[in-house]
Protein backbone atom coordinates (compact mmCIF):
# COMPACT_ATOMS: atom_id res chain seq x y z
CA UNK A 1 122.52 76.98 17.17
CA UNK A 2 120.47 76.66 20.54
CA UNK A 3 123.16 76.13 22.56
CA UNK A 4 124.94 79.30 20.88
CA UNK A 5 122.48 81.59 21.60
CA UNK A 6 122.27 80.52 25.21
CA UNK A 7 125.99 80.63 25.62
CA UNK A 8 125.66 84.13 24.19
CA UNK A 9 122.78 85.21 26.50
CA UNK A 10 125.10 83.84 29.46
CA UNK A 11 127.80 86.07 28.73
CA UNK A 12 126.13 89.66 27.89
CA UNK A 13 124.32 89.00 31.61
CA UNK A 14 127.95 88.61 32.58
CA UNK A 15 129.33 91.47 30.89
CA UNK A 16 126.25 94.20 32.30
CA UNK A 17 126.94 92.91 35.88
CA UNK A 18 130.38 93.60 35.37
CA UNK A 19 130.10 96.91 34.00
CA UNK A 20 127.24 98.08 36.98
CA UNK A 21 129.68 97.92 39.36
CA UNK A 22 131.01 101.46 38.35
CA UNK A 23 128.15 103.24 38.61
CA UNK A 24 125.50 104.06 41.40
CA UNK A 25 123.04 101.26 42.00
CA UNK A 26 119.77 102.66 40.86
CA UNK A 27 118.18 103.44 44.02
CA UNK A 28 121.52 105.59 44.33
CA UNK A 29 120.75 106.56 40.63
CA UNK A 30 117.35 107.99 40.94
CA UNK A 31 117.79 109.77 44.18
CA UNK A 32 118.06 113.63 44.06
CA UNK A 33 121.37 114.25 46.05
CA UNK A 34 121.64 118.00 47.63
CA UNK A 35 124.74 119.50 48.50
CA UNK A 36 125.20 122.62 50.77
CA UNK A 37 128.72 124.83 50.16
CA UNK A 38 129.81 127.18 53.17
CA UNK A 39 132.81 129.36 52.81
CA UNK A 40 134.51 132.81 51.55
CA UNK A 41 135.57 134.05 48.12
CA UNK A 42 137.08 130.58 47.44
CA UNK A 43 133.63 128.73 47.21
CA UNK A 44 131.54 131.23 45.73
CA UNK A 45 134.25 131.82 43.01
CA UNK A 46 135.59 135.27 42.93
CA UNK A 47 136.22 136.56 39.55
CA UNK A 48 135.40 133.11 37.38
CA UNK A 49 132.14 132.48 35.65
CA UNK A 50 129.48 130.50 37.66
CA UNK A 51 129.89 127.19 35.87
CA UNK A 52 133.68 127.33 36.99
CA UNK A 53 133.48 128.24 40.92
CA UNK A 54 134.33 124.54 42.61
CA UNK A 55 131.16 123.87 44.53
CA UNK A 56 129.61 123.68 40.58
CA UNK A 57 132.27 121.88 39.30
CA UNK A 58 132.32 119.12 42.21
CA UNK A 59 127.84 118.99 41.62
CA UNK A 60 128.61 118.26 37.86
CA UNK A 61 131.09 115.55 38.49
CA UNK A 62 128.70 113.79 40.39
CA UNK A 63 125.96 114.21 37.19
CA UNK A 64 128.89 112.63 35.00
CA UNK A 65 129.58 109.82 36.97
CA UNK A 66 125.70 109.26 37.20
CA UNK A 67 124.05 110.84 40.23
CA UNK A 68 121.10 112.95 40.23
CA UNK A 69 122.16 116.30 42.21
CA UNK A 70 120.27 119.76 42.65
CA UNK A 71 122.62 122.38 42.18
CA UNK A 72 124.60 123.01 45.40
CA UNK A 73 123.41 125.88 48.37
CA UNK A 74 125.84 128.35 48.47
CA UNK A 75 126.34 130.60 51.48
CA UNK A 76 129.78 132.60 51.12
CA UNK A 77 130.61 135.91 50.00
CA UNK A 78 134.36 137.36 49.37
CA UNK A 79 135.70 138.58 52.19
CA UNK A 80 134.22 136.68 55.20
CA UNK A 81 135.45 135.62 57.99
CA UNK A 82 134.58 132.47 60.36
CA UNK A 83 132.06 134.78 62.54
CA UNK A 84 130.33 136.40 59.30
CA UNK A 85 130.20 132.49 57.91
CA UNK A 86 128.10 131.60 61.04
CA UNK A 87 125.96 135.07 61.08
CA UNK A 88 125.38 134.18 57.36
CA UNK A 89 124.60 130.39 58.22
CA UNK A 90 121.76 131.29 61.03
CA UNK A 91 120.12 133.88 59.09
CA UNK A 92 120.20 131.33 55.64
CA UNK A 93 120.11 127.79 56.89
CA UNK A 94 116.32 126.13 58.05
CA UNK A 95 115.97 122.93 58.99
CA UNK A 96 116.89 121.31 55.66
CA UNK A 97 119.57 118.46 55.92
CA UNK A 98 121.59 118.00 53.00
CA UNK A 99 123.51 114.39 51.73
CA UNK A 100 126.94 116.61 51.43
CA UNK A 101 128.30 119.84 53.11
CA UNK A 102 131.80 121.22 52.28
CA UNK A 103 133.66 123.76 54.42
CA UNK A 104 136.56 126.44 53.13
CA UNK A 105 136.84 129.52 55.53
CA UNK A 106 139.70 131.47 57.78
CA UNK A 107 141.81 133.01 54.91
CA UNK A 108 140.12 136.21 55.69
CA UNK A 109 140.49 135.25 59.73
CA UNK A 110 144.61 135.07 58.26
CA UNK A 111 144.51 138.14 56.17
CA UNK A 112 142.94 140.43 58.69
CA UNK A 113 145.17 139.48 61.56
CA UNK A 114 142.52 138.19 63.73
CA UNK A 115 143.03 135.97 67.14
CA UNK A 116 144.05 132.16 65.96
CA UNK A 117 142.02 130.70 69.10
CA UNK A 118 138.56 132.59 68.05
CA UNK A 119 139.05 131.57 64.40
CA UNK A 120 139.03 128.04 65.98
CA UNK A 121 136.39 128.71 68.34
CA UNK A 122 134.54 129.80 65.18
CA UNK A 123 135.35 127.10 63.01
CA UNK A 124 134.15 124.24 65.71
CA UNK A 125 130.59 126.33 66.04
CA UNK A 126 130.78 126.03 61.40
CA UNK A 127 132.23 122.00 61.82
CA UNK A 128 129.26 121.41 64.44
CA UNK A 129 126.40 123.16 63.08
CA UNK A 130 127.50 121.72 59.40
CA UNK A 131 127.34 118.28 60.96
CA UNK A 132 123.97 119.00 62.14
CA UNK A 133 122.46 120.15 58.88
CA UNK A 134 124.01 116.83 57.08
CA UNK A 135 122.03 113.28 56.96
CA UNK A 136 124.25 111.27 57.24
CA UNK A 137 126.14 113.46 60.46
CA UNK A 138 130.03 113.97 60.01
CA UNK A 139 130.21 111.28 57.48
CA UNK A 140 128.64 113.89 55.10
CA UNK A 141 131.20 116.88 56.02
CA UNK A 142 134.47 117.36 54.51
CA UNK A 143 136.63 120.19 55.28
CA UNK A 144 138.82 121.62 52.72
CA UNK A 145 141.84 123.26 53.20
CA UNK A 146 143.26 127.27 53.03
CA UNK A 147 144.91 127.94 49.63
CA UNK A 148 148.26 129.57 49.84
CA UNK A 149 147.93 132.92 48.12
CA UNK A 150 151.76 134.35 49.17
CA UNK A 151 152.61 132.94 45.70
CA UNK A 152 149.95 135.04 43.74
CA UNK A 153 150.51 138.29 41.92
CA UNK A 154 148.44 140.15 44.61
CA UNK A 155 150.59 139.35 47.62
CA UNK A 156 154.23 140.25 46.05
CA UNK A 157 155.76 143.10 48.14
CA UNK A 158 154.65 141.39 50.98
CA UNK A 159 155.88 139.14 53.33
CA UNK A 160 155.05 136.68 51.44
CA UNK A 161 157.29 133.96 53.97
CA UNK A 162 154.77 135.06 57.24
CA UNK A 163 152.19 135.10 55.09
CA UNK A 164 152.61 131.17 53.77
CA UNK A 165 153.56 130.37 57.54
CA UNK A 166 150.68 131.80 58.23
CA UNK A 167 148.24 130.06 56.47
CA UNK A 168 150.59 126.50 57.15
CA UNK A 169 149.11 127.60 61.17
CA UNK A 170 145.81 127.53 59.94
CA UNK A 171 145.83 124.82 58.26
CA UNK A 172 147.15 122.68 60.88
CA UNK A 173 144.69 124.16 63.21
CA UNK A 174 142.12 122.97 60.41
CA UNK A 175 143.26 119.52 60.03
CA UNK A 176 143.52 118.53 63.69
CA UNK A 177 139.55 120.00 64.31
CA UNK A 178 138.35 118.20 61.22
CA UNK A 179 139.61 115.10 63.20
CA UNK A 180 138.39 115.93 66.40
CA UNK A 181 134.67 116.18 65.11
CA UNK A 182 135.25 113.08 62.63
CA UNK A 183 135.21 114.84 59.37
CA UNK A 184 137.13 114.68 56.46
CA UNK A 185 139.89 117.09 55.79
CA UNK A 186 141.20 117.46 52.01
CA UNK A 187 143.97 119.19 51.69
CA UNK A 188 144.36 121.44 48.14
CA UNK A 189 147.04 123.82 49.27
CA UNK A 190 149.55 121.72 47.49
CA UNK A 191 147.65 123.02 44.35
CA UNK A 192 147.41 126.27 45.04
CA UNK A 193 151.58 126.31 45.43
CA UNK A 194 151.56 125.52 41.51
CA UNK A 195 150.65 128.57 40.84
CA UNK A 196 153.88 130.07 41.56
CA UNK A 197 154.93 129.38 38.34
CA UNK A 198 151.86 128.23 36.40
CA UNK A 199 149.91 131.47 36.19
CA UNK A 200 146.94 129.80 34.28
CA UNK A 201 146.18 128.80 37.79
CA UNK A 202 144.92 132.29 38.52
CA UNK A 203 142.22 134.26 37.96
CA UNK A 204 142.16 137.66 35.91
CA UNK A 205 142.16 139.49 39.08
CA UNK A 206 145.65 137.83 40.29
CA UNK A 207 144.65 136.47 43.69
CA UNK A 208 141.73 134.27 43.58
CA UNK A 209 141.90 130.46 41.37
CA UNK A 210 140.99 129.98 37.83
CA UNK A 211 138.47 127.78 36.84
CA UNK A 212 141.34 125.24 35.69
CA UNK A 213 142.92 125.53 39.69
CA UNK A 214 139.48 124.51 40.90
CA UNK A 215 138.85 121.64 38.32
CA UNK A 216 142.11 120.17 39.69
CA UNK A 217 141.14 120.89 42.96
CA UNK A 218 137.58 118.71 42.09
CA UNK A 219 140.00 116.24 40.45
CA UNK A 220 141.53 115.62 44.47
CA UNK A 221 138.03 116.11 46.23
CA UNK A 222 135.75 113.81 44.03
CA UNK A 223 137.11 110.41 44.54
CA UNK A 224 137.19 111.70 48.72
CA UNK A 225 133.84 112.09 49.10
CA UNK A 226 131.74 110.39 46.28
CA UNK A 227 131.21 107.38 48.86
CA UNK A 228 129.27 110.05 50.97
CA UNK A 229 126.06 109.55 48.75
CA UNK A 230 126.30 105.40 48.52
CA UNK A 231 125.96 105.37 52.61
């Protein structure tokens, strides 16, 4: 009977250490992660409830899977563009360095016709001063990509072909300075496509995501960056 119960004992050790490997150690556990979200209409969430805007989404993912996060800093506001972004970020940000920083701007830079080579001037001062306000430098940035919004409701009767080569030009201009500065770039513009003929994936005011387009958009992003907070 001795020799069962050690045999036993043996095995449930086995069978925890094999099971901890899925979740955060516990230093990772009981740390308080903070998370700061910079962008436009897409991160604060235009017309979805609070709970549903991404940047929420992506903080209570991490509580699921075990971490301890502070609800995320948002600075964006529909409608800005990469210079109000930085206005926004120098009158809002302190000295505070956060253990994840996520960047979605320039569809407003796009929609408003503004010079390509400022919008990337722009978007290296956001990348750079992003970089500076994370711990662990640009291994705690990501930049996310520009939805496509020629396929919505709002943007029939336009040209909705310039418009989607548009933001394709942006996006490229995106990806190649996420690389240059050694962040991540996540592309979600795939997503936003769907929406051509899934109309659940907008919001009431057909332009902006639903709450569903932004869960699947957290879907893609989670698994990207969750290794930030175990450096």
């Amino acid at each position: 009977m001795r020799s069962i119960l050690v045999l036993f004992s043996i095995l449930l050790v086995l069978s925890s250490c094999g099971s901890s490997s899925e979740m955060p150690t516990t230093s990772e556990s009981t740390k308080n992660f903070t998370y700061l979200a910079l962008g436009d209409s897409y991160t604060i969430g235009e017309s979805v409830s609070e709970s549903e805007r991404w940047p929420v989404q992506l903080t209570q993912k991490f509580r699921d899977s075990g971490y301890l996060m502070q609800s995320p800093k948002i600075i964006a506001r529909t409608g800005w563009r990469t210079d109000e972004l930085l206005a926004a970020m120098d009158e809002q940000l302190g000295e505070e360095k956060y253990d994840l920083v996520s960047i979605l701007i320039g569809v407003n830079n796009q929609y408003q016709g503004r010079d390509l080579e400022q919008f990337q001037e722009e978007l290296e001062l956001i990348i750079q001063q992003a970089i500076q306000r994370s711990k662990n430098g640009a291994d705690g940035v990501f930049l996310v990509s520009i939805p496509d919004y020629s396929v919505t409701p709002f943007a029939q009767g336009g040209n909705v072909d310039e418009i989607a080569h548009e933001i394709m030009v942006y996006n490229e201009r995106c990806m190649v300075t996420s690389s240059d500065y050694g962040v991540d770039y996540i592309y979600i513009t795939d997503i936003s496509e769907e929406a051509a003929t899934n109309p659940e994936l907008i919001a009431g005011d057909g332009l902006h995501p639903s709450g569903e387009m932004y869960r699947r958009w957290v879907e893609r992003i989670f698994p990207q960056v969750k290794g930030y907070l175990n450096e």
